[in-house]
N, C-alpha and C. Protein backbone atom coordinates (compact mmCIF):
# COMPACT_ATOMS: atom_id res chain seq x y z
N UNK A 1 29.84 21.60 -50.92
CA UNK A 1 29.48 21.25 -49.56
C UNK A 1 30.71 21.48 -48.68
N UNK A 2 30.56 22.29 -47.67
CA UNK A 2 31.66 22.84 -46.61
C UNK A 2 31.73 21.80 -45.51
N UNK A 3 33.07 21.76 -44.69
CA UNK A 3 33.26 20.83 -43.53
C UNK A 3 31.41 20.64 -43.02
N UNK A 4 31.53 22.00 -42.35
CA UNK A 4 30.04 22.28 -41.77
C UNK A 4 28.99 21.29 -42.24
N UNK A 5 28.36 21.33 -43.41
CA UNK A 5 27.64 20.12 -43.79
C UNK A 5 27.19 19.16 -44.32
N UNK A 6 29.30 18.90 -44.36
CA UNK A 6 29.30 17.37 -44.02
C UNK A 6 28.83 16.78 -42.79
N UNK A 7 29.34 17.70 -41.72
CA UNK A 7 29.53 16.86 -40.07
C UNK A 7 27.96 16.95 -40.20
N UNK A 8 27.06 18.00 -40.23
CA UNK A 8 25.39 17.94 -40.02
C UNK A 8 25.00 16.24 -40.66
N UNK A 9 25.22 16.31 -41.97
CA UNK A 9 24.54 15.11 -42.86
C UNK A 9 25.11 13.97 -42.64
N UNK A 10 26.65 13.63 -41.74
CA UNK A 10 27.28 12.45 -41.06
C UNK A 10 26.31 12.10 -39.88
N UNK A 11 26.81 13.54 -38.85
CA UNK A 11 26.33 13.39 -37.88
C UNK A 11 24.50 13.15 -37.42
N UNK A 12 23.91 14.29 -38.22
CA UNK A 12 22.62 14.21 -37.70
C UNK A 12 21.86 13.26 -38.96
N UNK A 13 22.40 13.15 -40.00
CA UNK A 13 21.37 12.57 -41.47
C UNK A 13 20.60 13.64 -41.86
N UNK A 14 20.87 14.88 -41.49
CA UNK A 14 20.23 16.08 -42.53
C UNK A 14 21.10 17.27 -43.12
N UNK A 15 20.42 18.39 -42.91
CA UNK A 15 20.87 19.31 -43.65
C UNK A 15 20.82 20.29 -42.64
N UNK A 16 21.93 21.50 -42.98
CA UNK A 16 21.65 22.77 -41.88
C UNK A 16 19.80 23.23 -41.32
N UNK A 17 19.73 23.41 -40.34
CA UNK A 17 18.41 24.33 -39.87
C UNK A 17 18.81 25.93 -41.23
N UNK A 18 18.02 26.75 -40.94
CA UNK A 18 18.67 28.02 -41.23
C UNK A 18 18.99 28.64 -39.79
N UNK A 19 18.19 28.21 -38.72
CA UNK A 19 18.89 28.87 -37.14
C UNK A 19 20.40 28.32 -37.49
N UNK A 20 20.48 26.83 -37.56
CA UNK A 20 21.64 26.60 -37.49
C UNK A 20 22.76 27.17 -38.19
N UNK A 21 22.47 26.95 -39.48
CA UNK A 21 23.43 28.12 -40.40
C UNK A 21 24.24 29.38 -40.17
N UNK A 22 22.59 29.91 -39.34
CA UNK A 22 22.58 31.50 -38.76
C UNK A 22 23.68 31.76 -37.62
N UNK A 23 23.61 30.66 -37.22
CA UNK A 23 24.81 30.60 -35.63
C UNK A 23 25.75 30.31 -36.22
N UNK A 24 25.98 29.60 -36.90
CA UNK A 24 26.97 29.32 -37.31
C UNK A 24 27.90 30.53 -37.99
N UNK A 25 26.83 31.40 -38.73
CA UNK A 25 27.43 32.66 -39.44
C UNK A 25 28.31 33.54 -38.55
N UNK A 26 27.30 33.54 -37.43
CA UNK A 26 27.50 34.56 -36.21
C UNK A 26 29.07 33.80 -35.74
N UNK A 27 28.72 32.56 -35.11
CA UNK A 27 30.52 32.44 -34.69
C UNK A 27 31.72 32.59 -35.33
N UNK A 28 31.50 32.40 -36.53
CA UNK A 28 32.36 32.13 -37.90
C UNK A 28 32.93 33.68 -37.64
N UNK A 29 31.88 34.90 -37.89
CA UNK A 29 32.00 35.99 -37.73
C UNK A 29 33.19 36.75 -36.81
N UNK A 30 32.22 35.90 -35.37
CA UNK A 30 32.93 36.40 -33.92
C UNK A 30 34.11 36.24 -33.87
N UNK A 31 35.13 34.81 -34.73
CA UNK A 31 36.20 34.17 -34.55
C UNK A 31 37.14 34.68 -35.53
N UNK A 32 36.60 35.87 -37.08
CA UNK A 32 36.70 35.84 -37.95
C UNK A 32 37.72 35.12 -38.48
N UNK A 33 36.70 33.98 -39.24
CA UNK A 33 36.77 32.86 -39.75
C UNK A 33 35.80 32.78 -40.54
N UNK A 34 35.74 31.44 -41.39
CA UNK A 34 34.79 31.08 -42.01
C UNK A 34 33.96 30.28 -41.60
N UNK A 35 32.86 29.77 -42.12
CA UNK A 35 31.93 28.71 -41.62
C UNK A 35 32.59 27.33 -42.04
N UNK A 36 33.97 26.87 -42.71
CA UNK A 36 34.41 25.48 -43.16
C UNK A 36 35.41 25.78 -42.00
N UNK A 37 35.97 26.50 -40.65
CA UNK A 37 37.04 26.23 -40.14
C UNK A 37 36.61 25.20 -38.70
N UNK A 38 37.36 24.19 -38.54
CA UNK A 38 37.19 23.51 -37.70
C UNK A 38 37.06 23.59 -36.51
N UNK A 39 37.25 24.53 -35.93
CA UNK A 39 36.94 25.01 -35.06
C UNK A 39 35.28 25.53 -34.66
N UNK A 40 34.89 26.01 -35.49
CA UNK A 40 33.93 26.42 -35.36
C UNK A 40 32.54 25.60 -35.59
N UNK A 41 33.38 24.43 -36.49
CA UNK A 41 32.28 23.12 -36.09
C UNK A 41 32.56 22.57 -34.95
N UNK A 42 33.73 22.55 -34.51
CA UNK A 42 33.80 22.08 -33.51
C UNK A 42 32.90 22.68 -31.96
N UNK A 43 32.86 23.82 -32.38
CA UNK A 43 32.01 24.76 -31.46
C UNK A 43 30.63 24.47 -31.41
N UNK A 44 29.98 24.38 -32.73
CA UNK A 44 28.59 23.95 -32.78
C UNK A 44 28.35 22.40 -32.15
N UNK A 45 29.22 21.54 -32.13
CA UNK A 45 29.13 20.50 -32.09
C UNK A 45 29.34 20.10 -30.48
N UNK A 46 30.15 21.42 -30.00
CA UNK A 46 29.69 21.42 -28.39
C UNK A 46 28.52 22.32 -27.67
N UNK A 47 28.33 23.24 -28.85
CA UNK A 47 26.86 23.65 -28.79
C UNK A 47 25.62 23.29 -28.70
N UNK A 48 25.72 22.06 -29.72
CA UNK A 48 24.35 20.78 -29.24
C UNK A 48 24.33 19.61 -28.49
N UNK A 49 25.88 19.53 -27.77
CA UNK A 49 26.25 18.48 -26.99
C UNK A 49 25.22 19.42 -25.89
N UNK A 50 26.19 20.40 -24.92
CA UNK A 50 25.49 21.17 -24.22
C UNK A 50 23.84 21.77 -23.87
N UNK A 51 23.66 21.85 -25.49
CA UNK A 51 21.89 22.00 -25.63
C UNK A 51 21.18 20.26 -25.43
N UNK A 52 21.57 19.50 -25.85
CA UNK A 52 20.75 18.18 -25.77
C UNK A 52 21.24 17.80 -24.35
N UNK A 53 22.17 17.95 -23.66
CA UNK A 53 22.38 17.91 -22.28
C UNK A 53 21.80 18.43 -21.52
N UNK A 54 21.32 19.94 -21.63
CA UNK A 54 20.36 20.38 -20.98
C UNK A 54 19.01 20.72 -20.85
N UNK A 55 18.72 19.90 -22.44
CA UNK A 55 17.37 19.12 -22.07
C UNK A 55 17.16 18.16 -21.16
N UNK A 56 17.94 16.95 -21.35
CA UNK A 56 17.72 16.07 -21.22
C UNK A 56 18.16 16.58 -19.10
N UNK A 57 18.04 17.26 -18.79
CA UNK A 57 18.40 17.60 -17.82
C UNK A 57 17.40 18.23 -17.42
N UNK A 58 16.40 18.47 -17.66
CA UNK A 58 15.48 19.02 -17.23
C UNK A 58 14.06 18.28 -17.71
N UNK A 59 14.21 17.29 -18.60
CA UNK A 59 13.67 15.93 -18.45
C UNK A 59 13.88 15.13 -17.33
N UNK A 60 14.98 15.44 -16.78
CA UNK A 60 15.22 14.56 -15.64
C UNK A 60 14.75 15.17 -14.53
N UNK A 61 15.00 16.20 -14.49
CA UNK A 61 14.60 17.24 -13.44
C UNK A 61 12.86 17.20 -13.60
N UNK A 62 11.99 17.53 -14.62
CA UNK A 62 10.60 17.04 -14.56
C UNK A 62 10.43 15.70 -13.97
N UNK A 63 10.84 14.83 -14.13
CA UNK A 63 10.31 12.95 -14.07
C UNK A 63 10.79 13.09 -12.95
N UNK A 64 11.86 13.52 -11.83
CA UNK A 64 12.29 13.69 -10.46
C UNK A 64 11.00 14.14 -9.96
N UNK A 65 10.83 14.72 -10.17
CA UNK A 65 9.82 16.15 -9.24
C UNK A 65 8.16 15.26 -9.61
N UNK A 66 8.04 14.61 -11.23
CA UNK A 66 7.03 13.73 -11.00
C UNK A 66 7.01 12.51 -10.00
N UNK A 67 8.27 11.97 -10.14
CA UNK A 67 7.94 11.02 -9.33
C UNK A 67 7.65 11.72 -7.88
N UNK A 68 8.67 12.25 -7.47
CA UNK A 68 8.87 12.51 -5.99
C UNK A 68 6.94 13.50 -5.91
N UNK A 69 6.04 14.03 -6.37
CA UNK A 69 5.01 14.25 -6.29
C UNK A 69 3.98 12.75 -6.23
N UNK A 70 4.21 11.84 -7.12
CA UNK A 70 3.60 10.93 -7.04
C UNK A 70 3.83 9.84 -5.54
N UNK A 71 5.30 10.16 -5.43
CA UNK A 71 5.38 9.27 -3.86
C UNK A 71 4.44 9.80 -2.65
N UNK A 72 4.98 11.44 -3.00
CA UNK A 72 4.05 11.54 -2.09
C UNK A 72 2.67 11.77 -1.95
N UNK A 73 1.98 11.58 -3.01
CA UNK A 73 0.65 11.05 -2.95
C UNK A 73 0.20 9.46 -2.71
N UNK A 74 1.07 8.73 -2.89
CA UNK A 74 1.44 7.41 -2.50
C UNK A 74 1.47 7.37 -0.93
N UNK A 75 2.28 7.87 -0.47
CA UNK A 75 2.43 7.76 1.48
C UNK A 75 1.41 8.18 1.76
N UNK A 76 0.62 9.07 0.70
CA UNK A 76 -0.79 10.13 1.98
C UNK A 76 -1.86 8.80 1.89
N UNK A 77 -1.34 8.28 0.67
CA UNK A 77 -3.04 7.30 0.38
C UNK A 77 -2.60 6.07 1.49
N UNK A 78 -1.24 5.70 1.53
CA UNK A 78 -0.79 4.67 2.11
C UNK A 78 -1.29 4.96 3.66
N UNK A 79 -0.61 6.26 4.48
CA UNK A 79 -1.43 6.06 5.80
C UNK A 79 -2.73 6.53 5.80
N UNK A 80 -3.33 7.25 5.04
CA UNK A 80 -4.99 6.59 5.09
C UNK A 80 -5.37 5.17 5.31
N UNK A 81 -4.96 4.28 4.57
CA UNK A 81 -5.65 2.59 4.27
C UNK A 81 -5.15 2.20 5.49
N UNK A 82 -3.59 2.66 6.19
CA UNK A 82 -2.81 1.95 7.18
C UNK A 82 -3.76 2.49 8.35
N UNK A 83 -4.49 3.65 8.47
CA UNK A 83 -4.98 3.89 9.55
C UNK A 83 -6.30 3.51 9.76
N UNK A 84 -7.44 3.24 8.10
CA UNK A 84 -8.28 2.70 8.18
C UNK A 84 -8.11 0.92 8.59
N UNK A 85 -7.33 0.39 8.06
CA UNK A 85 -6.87 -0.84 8.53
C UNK A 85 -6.75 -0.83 9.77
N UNK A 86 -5.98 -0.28 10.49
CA UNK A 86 -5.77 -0.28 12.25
C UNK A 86 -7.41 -0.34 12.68
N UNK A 87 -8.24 0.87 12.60
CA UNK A 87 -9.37 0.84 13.27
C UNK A 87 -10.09 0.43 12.75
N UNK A 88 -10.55 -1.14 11.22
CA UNK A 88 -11.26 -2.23 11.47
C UNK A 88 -10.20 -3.35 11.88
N UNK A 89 -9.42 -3.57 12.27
CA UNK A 89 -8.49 -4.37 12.41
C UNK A 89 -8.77 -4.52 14.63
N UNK A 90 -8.97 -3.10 14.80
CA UNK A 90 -9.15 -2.82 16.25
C UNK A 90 -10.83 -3.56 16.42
N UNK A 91 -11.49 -3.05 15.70
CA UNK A 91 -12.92 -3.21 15.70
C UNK A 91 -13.05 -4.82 15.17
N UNK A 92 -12.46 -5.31 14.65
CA UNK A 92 -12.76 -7.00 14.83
C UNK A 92 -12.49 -7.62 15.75
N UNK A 93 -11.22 -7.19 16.22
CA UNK A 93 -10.30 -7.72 17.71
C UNK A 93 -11.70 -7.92 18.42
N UNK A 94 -12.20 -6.82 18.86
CA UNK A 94 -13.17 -6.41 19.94
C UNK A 94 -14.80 -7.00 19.44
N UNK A 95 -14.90 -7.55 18.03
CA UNK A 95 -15.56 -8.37 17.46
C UNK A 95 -15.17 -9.69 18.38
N UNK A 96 -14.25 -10.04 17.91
CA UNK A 96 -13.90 -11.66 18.64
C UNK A 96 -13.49 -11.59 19.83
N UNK A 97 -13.32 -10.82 20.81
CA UNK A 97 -13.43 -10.99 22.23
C UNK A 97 -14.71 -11.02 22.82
N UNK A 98 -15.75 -9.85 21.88
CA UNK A 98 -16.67 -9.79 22.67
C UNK A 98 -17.39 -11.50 22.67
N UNK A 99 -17.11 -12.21 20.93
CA UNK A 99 -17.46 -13.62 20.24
C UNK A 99 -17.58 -14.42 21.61
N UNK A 100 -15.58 -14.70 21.82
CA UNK A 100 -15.30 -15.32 22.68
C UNK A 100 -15.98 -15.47 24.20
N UNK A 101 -15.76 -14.18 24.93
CA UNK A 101 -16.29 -13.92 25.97
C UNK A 101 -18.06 -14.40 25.83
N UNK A 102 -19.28 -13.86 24.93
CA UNK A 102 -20.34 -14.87 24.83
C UNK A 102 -20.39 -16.13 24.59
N UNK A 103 -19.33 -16.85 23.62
CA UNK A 103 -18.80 -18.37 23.92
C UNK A 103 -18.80 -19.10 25.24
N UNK A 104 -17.94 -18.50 25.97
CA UNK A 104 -17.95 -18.37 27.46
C UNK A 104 -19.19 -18.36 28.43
N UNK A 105 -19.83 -17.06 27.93
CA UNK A 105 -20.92 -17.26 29.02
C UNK A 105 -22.12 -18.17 28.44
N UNK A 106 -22.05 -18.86 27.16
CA UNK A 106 -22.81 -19.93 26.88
C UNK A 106 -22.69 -21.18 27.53
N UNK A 107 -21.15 -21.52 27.26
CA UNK A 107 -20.80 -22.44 28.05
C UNK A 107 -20.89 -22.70 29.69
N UNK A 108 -21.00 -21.52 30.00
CA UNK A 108 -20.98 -21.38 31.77
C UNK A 108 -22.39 -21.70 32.29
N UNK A 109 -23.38 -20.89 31.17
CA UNK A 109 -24.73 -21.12 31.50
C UNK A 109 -24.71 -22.89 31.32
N UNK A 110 -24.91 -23.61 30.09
CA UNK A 110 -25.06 -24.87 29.85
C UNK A 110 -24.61 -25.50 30.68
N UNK A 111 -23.15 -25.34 31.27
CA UNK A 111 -22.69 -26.15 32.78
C UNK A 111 -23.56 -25.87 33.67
N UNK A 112 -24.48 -24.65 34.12
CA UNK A 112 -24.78 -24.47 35.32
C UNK A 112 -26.22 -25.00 35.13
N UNK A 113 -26.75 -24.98 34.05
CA UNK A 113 -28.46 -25.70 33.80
C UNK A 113 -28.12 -27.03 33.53
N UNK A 114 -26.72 -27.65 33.24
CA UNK A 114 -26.79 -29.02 33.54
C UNK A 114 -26.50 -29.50 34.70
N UNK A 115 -25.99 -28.95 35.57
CA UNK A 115 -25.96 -29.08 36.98
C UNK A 115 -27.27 -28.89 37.74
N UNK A 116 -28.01 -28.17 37.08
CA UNK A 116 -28.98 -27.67 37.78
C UNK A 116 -30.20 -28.78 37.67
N UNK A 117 -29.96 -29.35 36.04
CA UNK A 117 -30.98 -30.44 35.74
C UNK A 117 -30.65 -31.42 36.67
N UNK A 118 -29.55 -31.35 36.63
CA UNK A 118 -29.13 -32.94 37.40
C UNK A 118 -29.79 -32.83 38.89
N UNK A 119 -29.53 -32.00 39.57
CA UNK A 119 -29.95 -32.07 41.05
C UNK A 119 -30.93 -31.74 41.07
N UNK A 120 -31.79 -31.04 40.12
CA UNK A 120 -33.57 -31.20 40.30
C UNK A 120 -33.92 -32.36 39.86
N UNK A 121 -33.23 -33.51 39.23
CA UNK A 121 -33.61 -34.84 38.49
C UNK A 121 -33.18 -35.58 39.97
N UNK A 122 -32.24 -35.35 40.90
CA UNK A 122 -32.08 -35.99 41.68
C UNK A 122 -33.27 -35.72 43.11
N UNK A 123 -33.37 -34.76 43.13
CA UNK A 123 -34.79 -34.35 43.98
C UNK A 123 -35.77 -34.91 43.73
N UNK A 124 -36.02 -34.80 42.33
CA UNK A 124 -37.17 -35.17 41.58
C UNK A 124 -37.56 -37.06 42.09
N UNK A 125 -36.15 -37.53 42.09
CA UNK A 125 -35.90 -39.06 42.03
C UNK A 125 -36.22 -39.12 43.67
N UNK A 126 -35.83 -38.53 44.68
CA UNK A 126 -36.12 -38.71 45.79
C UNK A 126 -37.32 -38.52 46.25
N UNK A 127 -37.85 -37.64 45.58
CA UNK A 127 -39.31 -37.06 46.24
C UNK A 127 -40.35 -38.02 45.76
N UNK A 128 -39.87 -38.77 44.12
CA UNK A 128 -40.49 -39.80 43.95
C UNK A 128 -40.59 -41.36 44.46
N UNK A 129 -39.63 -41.00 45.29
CA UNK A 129 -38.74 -42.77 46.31
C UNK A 129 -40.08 -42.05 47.36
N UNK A 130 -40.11 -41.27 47.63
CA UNK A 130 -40.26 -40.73 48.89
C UNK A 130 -42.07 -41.26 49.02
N UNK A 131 -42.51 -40.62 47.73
CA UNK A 131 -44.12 -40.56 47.93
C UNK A 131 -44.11 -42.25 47.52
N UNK A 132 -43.41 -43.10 46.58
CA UNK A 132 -44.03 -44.34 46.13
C UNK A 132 -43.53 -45.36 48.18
N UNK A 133 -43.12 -44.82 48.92
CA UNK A 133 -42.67 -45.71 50.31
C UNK A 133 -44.32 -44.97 51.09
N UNK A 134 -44.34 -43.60 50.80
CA UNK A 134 -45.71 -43.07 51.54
C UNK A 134 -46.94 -44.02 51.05
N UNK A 135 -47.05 -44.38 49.97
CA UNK A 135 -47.98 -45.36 49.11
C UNK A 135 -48.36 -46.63 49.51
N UNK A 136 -47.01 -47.01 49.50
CA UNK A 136 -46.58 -48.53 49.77
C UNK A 136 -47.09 -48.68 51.30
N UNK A 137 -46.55 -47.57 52.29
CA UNK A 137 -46.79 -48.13 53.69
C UNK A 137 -45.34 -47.99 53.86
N UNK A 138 -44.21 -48.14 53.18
CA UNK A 138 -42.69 -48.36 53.96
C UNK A 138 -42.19 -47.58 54.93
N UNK A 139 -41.79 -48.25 56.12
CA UNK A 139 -40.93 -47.13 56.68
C UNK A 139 -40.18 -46.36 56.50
N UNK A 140 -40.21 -45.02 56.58
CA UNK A 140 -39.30 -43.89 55.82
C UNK A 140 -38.07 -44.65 56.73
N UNK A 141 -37.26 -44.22 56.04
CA UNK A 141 -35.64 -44.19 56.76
C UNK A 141 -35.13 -43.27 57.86
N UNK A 142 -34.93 -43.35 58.86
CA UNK A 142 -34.65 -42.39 59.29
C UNK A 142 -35.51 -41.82 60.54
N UNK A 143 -36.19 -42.55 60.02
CA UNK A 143 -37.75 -42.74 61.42
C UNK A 143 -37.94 -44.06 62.03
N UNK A 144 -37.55 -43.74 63.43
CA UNK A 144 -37.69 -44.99 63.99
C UNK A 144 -39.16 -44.70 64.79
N UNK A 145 -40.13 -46.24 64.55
CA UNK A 145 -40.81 -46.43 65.27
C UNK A 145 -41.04 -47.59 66.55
């Protein structure tokens, strides 16, 4: 067992890929060297730093671009409800004014037919003074004989 995979079976708990091997051949090659020189693990070992970095970088870069898609399906739904809200929110207002304002003219009527009872109850009371003195014989008031 060479430097090489030891660091794999430390580092990862397995054994070479054969890609891995294969690259490994190739740099070993390029550097001519062997596949046990330290260097050249050292190379692989910034080889999958770099590769799992730029996954994980474009994991990030997906879940960005999800979220930022999901917000903004979020704001479109948000001023929908905000604008349906405004115009029943407008349309109750104008519910309870119109409420109020018939409140109002209930009350105005009831004042004015109790006013109205009253001084036809007071007519009523006079016209009845009036005919029980015509009955009686009394001198009206107001008439001198």
């Amino acid at each position: 067992m060479n430097n090489l995979e030891r660091f794999y079976r430390t580092v990862h708990g397995r054994e070479l890929l054969p890609w891995e091997r294969q690259l490994a051949v190739r740099v070993a090659a390029a550097l001519n060297t062997t596949t046990d020189d330290d260097f050249v693990v050292h190379l692989l070992l910034l080889y999958n730093a770099t590769h799992v970095i730029s996954e994980m970088h474009n994991e990030l870069v997906a879940a960005r671009d999800a979220l930022s898609q999901g917000n903004r399906e979020l704001v479109h739904d948000l001023s929908i409800e905000v604008r349906r809200n405004t115009r029943t929110i407008y349309v109750l207002l104008g519910v309870v004014v119109a409420s109020v304002l018939g409140s109002v003219w209930i009350l105005l009527s009831l004042a004015s037919l109790s006013h109205q009872y009253t001084v036809g109850e007071a007519r009523f009371a006079a016209a009845l003074e009036a005919c029980e003195r015509r009955v009686t014989g009394a001198p009206q008031q107001g008439l001198a004989r």
